[in-house]
PDB file of N, CA and C in Angstrom:
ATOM      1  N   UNK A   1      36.617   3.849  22.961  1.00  0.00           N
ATOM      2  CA  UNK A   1      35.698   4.569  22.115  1.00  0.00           C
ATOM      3  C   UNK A   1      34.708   5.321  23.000  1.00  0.00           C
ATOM      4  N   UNK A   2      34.621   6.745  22.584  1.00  0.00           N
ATOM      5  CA  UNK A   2      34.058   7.442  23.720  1.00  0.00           C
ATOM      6  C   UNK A   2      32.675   7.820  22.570  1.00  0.00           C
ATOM      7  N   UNK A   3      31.221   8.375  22.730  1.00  0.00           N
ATOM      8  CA  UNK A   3      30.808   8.875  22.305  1.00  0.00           C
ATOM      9  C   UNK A   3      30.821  10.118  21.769  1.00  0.00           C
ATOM     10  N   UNK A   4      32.157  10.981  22.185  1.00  0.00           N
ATOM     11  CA  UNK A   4      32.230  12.228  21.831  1.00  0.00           C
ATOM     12  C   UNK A   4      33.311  12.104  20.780  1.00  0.00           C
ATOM     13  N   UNK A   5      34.086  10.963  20.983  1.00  0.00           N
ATOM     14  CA  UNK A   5      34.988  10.995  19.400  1.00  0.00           C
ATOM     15  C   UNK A   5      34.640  10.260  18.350  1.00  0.00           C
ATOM     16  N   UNK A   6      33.735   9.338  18.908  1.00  0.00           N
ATOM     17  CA  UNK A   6      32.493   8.773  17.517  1.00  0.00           C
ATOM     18  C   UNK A   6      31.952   9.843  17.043  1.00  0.00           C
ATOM     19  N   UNK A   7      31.198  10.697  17.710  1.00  0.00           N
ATOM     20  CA  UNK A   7      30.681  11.904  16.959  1.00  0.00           C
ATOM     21  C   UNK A   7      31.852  12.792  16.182  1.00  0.00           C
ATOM     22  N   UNK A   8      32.908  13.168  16.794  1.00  0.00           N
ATOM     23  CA  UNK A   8      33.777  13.954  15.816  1.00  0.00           C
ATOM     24  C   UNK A   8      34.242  13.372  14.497  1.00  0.00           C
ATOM     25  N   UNK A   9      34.198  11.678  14.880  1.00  0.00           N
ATOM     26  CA  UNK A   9      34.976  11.130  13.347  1.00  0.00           C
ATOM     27  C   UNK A   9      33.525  11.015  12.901  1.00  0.00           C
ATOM     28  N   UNK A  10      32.443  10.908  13.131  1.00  0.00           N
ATOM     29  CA  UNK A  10      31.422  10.772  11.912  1.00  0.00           C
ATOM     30  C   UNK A  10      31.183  12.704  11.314  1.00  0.00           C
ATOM     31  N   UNK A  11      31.900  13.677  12.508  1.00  0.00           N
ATOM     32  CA  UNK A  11      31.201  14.979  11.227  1.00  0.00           C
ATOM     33  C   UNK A  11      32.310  15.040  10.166  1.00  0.00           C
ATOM     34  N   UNK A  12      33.791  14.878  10.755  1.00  0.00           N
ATOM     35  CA  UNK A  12      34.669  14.635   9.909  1.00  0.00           C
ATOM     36  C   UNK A  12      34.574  13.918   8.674  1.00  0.00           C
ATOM     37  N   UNK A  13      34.110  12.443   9.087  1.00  0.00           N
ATOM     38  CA  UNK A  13      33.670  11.908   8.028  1.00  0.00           C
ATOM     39  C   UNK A  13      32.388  12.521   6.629  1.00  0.00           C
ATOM     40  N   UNK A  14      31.550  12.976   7.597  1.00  0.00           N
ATOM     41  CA  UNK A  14      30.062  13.284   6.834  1.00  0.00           C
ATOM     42  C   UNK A  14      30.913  14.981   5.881  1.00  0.00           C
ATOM     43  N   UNK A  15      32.061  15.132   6.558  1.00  0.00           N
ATOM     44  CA  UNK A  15      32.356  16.313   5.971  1.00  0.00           C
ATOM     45  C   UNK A  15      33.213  16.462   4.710  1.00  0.00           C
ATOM     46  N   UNK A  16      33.504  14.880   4.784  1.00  0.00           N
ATOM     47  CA  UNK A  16      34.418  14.574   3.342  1.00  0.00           C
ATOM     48  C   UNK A  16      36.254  14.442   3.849  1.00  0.00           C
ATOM     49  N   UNK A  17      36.335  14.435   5.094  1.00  0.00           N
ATOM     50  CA  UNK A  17      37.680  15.319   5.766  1.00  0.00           C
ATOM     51  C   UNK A  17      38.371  14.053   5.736  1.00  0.00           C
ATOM     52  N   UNK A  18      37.533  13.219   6.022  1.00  0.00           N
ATOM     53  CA  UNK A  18      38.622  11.438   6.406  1.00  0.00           C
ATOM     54  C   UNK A  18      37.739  10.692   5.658  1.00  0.00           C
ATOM     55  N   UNK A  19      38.402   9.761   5.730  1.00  0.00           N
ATOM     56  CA  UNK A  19      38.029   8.623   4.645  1.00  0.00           C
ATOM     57  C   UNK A  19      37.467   7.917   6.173  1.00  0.00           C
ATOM     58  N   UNK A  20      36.501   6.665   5.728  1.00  0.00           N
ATOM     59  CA  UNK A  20      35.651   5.692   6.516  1.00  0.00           C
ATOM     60  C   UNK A  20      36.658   5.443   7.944  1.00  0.00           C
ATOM     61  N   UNK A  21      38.022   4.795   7.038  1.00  0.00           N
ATOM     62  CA  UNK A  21      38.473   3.675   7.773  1.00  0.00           C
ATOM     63  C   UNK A  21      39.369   4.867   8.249  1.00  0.00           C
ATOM     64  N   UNK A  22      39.707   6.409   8.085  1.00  0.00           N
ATOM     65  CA  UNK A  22      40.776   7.335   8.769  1.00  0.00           C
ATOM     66  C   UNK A  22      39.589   7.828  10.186  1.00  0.00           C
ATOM     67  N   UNK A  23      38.279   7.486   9.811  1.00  0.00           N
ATOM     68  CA  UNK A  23      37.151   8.354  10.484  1.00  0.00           C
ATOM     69  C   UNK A  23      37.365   7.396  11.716  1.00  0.00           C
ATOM     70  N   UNK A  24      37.368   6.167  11.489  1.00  0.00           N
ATOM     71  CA  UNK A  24      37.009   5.056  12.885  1.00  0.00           C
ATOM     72  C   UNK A  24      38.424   4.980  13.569  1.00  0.00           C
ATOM     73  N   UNK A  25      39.683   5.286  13.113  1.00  0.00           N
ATOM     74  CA  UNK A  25      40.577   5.616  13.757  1.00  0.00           C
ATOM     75  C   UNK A  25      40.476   6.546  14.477  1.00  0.00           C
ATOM     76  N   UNK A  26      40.412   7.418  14.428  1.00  0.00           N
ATOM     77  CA  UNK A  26      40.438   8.743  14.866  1.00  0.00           C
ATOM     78  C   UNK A  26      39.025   8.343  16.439  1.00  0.00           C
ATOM     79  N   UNK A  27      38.222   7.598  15.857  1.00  0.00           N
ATOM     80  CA  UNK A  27      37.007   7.214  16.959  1.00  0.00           C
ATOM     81  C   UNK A  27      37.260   6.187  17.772  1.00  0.00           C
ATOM     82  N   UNK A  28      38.466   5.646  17.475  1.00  0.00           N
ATOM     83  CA  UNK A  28      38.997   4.275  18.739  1.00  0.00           C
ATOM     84  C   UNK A  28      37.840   3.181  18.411  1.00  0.00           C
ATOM     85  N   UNK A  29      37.659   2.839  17.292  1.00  0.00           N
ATOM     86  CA  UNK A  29      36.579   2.356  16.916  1.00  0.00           C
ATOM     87  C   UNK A  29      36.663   1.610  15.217  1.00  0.00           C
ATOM     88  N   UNK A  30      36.228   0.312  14.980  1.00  0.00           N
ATOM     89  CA  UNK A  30      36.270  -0.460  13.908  1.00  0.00           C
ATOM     90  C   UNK A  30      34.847   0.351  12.800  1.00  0.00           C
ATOM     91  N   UNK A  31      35.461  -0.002  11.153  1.00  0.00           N
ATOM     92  CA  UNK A  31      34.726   0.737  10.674  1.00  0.00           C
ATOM     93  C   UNK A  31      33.339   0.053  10.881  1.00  0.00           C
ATOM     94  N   UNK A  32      32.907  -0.959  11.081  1.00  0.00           N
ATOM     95  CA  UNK A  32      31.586  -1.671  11.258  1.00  0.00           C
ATOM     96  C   UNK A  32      31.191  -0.994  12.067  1.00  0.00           C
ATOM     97  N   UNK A  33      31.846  -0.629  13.683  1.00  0.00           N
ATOM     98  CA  UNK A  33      31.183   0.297  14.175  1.00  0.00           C
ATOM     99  C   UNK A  33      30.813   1.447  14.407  1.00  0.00           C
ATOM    100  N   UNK A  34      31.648   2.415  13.619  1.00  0.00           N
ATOM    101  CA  UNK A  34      31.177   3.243  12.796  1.00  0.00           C
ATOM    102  C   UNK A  34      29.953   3.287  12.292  1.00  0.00           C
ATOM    103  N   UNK A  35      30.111   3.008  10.953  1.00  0.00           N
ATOM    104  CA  UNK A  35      28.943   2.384  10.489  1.00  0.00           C
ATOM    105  C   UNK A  35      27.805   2.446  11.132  1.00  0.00           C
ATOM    106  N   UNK A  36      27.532   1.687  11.989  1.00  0.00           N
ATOM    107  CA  UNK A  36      26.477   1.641  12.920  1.00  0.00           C
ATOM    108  C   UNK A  36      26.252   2.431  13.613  1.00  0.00           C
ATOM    109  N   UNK A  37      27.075   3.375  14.240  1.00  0.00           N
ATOM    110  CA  UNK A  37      26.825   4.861  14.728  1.00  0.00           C
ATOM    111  C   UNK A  37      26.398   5.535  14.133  1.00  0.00           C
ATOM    112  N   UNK A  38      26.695   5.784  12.895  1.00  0.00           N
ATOM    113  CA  UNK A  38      25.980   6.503  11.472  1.00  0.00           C
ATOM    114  C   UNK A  38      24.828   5.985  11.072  1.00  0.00           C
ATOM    115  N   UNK A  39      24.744   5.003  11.273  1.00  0.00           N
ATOM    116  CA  UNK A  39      23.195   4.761  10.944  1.00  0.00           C
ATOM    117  C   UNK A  39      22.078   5.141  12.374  1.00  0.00           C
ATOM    118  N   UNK A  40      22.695   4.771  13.266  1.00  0.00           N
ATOM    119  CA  UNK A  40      21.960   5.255  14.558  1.00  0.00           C
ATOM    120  C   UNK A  40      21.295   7.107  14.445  1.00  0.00           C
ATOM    121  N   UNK A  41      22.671   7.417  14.291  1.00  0.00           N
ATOM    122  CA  UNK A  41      22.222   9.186  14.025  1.00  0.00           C
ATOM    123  C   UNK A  41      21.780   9.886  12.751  1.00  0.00           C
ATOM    124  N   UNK A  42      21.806   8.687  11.396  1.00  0.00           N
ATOM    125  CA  UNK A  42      21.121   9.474  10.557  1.00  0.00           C
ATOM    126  C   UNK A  42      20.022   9.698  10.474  1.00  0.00           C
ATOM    127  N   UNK A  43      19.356  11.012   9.757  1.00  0.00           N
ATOM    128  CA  UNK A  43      18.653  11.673   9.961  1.00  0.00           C
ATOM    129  C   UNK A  43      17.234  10.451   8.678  1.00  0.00           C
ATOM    130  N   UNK A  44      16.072   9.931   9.793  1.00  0.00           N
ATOM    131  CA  UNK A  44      14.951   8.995   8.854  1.00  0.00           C
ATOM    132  C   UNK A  44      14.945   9.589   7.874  1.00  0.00           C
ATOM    133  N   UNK A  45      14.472   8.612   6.484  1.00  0.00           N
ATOM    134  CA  UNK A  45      14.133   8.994   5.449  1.00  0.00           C
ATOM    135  C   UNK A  45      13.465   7.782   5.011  1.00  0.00           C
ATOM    136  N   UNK A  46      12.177   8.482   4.140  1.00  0.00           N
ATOM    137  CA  UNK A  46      11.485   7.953   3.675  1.00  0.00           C
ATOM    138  C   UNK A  46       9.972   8.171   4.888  1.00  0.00           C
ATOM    139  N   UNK A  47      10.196   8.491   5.420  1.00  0.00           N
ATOM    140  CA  UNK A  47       8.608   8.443   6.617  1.00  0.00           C
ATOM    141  C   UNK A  47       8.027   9.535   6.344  1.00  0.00           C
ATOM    142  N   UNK A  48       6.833   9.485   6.066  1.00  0.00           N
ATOM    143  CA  UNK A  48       6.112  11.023   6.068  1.00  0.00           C
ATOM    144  C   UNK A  48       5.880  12.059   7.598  1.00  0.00           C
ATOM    145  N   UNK A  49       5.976  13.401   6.956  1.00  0.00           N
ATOM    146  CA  UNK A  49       6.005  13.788   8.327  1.00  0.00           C
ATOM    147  C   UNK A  49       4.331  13.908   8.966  1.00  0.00           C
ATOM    148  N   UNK A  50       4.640  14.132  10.174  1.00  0.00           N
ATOM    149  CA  UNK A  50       3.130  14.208  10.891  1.00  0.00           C
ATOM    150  C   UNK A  50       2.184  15.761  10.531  1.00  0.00           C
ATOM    151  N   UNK A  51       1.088  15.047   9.665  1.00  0.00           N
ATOM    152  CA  UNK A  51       0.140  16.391   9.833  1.00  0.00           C
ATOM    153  C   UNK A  51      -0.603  16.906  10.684  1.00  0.00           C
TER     154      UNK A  51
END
């Protein structure tokens, strides 16, 4: 599992293109860790921004 094909199966994924468990294939990678890559790079929510 390289970081550059974790990133391709999560835009794939985020893009609707593969399903979870076609996304972590494609990433040499279990969907749990997936998962957790996606949560690493999603974008915060809920925090206010700085005024």
């Amino acid at each position: 599992m390289t970081s550059k094909s974790v990133a391709t199966a999560l835009t794939l994924y985020r893009a609707r293109t593969l399903t979870l468990e076609q996304a972590a294939t494609v990433g040499g990678c279990s969907v749990a860790q997936l998962e957790e890559s996606a949560r690493a790079f999603a974008p915060a929510t809920g925090s206010p921004a700085d005024d």
